[in-house]
Structure formats: C-alpha cells, structure tokens
N, C-alpha and C. Protein backbone atom coordinates (compact mmCIF):
# COMPACT_ATOMS: atom_id res chain seq x y z
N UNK A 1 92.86 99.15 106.80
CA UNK A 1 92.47 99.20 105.41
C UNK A 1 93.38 98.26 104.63
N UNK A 2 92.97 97.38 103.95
CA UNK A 2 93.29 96.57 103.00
C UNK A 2 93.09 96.86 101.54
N UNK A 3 93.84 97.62 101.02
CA UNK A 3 93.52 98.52 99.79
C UNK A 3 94.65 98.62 98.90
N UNK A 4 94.86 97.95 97.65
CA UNK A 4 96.11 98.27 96.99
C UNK A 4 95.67 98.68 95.25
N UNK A 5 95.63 99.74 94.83
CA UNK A 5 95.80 100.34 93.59
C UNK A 5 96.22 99.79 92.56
N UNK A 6 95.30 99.68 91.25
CA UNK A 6 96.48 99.19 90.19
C UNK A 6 97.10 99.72 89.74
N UNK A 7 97.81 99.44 88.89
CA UNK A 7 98.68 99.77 87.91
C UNK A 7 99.94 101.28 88.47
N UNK A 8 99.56 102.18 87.59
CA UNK A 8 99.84 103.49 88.08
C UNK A 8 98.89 104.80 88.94
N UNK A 9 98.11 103.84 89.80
CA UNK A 9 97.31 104.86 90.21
C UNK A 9 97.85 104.42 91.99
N UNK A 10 97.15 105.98 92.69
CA UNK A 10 98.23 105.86 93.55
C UNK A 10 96.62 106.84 95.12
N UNK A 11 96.52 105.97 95.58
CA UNK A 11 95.60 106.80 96.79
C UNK A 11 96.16 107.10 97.70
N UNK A 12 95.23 108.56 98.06
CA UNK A 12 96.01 109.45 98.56
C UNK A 12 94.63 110.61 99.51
N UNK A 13 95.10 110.65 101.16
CA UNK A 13 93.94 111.58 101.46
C UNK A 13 94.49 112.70 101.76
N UNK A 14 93.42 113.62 101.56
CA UNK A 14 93.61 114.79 101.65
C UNK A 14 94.04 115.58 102.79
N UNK A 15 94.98 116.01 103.26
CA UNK A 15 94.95 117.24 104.27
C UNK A 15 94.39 118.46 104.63
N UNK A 16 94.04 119.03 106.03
CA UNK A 16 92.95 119.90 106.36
C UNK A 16 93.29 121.11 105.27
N UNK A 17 92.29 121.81 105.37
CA UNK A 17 92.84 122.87 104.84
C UNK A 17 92.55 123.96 105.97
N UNK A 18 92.91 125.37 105.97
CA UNK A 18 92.94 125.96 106.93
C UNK A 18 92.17 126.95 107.30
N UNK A 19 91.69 127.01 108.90
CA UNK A 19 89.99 127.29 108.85
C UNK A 19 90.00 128.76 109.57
N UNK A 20 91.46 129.74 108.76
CA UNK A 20 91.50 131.35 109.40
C UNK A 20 92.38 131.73 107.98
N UNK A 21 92.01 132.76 107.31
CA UNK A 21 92.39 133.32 106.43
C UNK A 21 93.49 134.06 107.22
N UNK A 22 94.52 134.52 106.11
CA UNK A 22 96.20 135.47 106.66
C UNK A 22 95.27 136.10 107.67
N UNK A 23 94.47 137.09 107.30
CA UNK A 23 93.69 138.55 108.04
C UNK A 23 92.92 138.26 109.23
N UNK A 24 92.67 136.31 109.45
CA UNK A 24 92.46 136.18 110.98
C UNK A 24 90.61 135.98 110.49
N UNK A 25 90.45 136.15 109.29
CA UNK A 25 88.84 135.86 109.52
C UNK A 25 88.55 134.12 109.45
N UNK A 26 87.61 133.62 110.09
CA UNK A 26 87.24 132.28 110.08
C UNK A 26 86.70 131.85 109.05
N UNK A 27 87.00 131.10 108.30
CA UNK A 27 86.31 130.59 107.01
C UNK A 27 85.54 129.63 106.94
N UNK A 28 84.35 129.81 106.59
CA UNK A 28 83.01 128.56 107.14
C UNK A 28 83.06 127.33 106.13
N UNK A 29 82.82 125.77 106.96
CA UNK A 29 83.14 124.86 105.52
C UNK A 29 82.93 125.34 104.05
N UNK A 30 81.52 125.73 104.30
CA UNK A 30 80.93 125.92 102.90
C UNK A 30 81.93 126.69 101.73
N UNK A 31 82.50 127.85 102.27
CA UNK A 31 83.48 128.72 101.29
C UNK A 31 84.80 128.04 101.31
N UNK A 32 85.15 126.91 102.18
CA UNK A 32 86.85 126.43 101.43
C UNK A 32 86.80 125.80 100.68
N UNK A 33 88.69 125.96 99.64
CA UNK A 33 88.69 125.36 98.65
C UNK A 33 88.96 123.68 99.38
N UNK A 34 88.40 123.00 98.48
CA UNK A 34 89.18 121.64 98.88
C UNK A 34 90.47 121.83 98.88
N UNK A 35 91.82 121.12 99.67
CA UNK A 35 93.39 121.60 99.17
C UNK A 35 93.70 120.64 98.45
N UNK A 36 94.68 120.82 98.06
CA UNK A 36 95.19 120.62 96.74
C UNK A 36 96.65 119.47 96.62
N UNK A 37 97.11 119.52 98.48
CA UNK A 37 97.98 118.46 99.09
C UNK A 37 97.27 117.53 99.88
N UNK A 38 97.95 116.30 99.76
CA UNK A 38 97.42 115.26 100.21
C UNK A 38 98.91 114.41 100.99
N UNK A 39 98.47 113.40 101.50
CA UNK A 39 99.52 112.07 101.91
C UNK A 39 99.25 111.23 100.98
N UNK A 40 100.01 110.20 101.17
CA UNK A 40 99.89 108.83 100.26
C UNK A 40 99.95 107.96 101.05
N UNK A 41 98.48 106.98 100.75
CA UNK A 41 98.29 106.29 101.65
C UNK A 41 98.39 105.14 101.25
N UNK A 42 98.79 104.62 99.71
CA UNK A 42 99.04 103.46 99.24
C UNK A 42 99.39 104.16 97.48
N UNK A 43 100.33 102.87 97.27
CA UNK A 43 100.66 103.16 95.39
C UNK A 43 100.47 101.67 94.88
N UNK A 44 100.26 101.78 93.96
CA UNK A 44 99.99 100.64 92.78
C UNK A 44 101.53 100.02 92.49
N UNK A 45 101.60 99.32 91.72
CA UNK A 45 102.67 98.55 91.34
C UNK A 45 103.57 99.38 90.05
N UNK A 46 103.16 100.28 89.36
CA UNK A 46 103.11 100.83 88.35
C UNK A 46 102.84 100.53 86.92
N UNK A 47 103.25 101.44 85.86
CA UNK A 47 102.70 101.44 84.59
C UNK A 47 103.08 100.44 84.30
N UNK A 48 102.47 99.42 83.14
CA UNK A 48 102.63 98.45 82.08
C UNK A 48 103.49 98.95 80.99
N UNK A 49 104.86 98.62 80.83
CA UNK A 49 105.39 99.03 79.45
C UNK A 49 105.34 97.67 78.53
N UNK A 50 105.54 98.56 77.07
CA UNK A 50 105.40 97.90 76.04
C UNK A 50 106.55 96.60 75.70
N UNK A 51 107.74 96.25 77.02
CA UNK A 51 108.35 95.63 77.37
C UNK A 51 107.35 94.57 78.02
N UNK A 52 106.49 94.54 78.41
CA UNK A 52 106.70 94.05 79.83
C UNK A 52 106.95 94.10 81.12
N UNK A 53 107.76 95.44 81.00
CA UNK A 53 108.25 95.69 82.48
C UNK A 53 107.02 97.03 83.05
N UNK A 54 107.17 96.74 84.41
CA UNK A 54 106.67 97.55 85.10
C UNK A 54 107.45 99.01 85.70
N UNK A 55 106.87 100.20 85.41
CA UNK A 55 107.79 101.85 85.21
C UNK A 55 107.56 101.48 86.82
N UNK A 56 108.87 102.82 87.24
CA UNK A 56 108.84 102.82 88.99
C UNK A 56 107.71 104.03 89.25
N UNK A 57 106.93 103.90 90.22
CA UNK A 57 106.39 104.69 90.99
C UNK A 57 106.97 105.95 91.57
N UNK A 58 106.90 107.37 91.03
CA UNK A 58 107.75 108.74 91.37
C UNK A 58 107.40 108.58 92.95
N UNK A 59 106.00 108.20 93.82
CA UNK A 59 105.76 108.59 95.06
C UNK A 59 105.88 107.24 95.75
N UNK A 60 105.92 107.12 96.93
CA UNK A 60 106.10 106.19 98.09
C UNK A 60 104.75 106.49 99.19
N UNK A 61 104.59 105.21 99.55
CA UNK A 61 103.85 105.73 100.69
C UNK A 61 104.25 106.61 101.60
N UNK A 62 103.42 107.46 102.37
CA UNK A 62 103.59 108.56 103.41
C UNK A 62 103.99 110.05 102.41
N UNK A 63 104.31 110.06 101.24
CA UNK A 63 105.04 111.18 100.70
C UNK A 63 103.54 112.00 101.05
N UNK A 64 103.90 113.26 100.83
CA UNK A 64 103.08 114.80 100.71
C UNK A 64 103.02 114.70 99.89
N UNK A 65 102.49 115.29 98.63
CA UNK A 65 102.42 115.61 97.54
C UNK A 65 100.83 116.10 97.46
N UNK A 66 101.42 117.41 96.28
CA UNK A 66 100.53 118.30 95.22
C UNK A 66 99.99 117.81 94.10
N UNK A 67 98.38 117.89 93.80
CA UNK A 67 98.01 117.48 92.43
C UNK A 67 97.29 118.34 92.06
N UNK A 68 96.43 118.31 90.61
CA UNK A 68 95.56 119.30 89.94
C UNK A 68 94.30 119.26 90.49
N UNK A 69 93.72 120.39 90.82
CA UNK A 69 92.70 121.19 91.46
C UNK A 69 91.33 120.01 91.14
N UNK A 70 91.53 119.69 89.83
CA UNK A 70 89.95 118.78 89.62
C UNK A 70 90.43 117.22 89.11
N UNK A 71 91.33 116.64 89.90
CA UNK A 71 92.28 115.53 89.37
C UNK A 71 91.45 114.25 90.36
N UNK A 72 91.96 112.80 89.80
CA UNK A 72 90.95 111.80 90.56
C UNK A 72 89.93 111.63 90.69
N UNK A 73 89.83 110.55 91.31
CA UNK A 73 87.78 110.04 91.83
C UNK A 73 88.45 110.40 93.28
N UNK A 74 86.77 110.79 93.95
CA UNK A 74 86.84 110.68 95.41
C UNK A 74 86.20 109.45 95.32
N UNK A 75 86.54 108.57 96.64
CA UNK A 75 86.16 107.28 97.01
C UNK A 75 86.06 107.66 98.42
N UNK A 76 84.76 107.03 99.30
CA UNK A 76 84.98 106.81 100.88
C UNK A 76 85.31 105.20 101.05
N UNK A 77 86.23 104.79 102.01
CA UNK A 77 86.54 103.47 102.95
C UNK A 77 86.80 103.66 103.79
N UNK A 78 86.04 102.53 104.74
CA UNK A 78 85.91 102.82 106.01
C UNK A 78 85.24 104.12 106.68
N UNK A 79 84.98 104.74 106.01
CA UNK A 79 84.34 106.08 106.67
C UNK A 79 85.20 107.51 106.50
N UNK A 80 86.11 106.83 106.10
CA UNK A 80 87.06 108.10 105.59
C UNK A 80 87.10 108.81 104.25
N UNK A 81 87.51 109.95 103.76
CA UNK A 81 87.35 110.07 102.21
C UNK A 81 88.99 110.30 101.74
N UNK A 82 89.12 109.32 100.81
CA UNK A 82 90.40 109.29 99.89
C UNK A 82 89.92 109.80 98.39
N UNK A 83 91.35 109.62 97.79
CA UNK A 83 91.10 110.52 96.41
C UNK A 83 91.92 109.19 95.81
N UNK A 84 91.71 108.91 94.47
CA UNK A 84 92.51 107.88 93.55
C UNK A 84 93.13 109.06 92.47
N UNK A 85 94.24 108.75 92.32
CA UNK A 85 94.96 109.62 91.16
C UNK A 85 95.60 108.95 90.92
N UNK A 86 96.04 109.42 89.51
CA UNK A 86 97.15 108.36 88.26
C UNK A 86 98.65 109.23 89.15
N UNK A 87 98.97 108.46 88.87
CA UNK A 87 100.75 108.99 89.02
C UNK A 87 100.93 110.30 88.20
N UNK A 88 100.52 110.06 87.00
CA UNK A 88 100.74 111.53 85.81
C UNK A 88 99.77 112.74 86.90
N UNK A 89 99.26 112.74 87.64
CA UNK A 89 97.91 113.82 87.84
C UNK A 89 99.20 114.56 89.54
N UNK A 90 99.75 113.92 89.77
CA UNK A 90 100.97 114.30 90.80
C UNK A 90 101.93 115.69 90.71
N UNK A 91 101.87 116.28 90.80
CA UNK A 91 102.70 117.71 90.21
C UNK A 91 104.10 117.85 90.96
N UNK A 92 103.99 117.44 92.17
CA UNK A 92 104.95 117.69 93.26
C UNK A 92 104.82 116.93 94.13
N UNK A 93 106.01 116.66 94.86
CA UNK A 93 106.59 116.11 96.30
C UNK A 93 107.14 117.40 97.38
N UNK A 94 106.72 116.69 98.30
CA UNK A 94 106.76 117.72 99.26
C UNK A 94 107.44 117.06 100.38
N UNK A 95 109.05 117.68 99.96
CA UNK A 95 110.08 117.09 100.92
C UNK A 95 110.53 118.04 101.93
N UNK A 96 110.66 117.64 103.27
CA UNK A 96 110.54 118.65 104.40
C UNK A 96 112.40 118.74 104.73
C-alpha cells in the first residue's frame, strides 16, 4: 500500500474484536460492536499552524490506539477495510 494522509489525519485498521463473551457464549458477526482499538498504519505530516509550521503527530506508525465509537470515514484499499481519523478523534495510546 502506497498511502500517505494529509495534514493531521492519521489511518488506522481496526483490530478483531472478540468472538466469546466473559460467560463463554459465541457472539455471531451480526451482534458485535465494531472495536473501538485499532493500529496505525500510516500518519499525515501534521496540522498547519498559523506560523507556518507543521504541529507533531501524538501517534507513530504501528501505535495501538483508542478512538470515539462513531469517529472517521471507513475506506477499503486493496481489499482491506481501514478507518481515516483526525489526530483530535484519538483518545489513547496503548503502550504495552
């Protein structure tokens, strides 16, 4: 994939979500939530300030990270499905 984001927006795909509830029952596609963590699979250059200068990017490629439940466009490439989100739509990093 040859894919680079502008500005402050930052793509990112989603991770499985998980297909046995605590109690062991199997949960059929249809009833899961989409999740809500993803990877980062590319970042933009970042924001435009009123300088001139360009703000740093909070995420890096490969980071984990958490965003809001109805945040981004979904986009498919290549056959895969990614999500586009602004940097602001990011809630958390998920450092192991």
């Amino acid at each position: 994939m040859n894919l680079k984001p502008l500005n402050d927006r930052i793509l990112v795909q989603r991770t499985e979500g998980m297909d046995q509830s605590k109690g062991g029952i199997i949960i059929p596609d249809s009833a899961k939530e989409k999740p809500m963590e993803a990877v980062v699979a590319a970042v933009g250059s970042g924001k435009l300030l009123k300088d001139g200068s360009r703000g740093a990017m909070p995420v890096a490629d490969g980071d984990r990270v958490l965003f809001g439940k109805y945040s981004g466009d979904e986009v498919k490439i290549d056959g895969q499905d990614y999500l586009i989100l602004r940097a602001d739509d990011v809630l958390a990093v998920i450092e192991d």
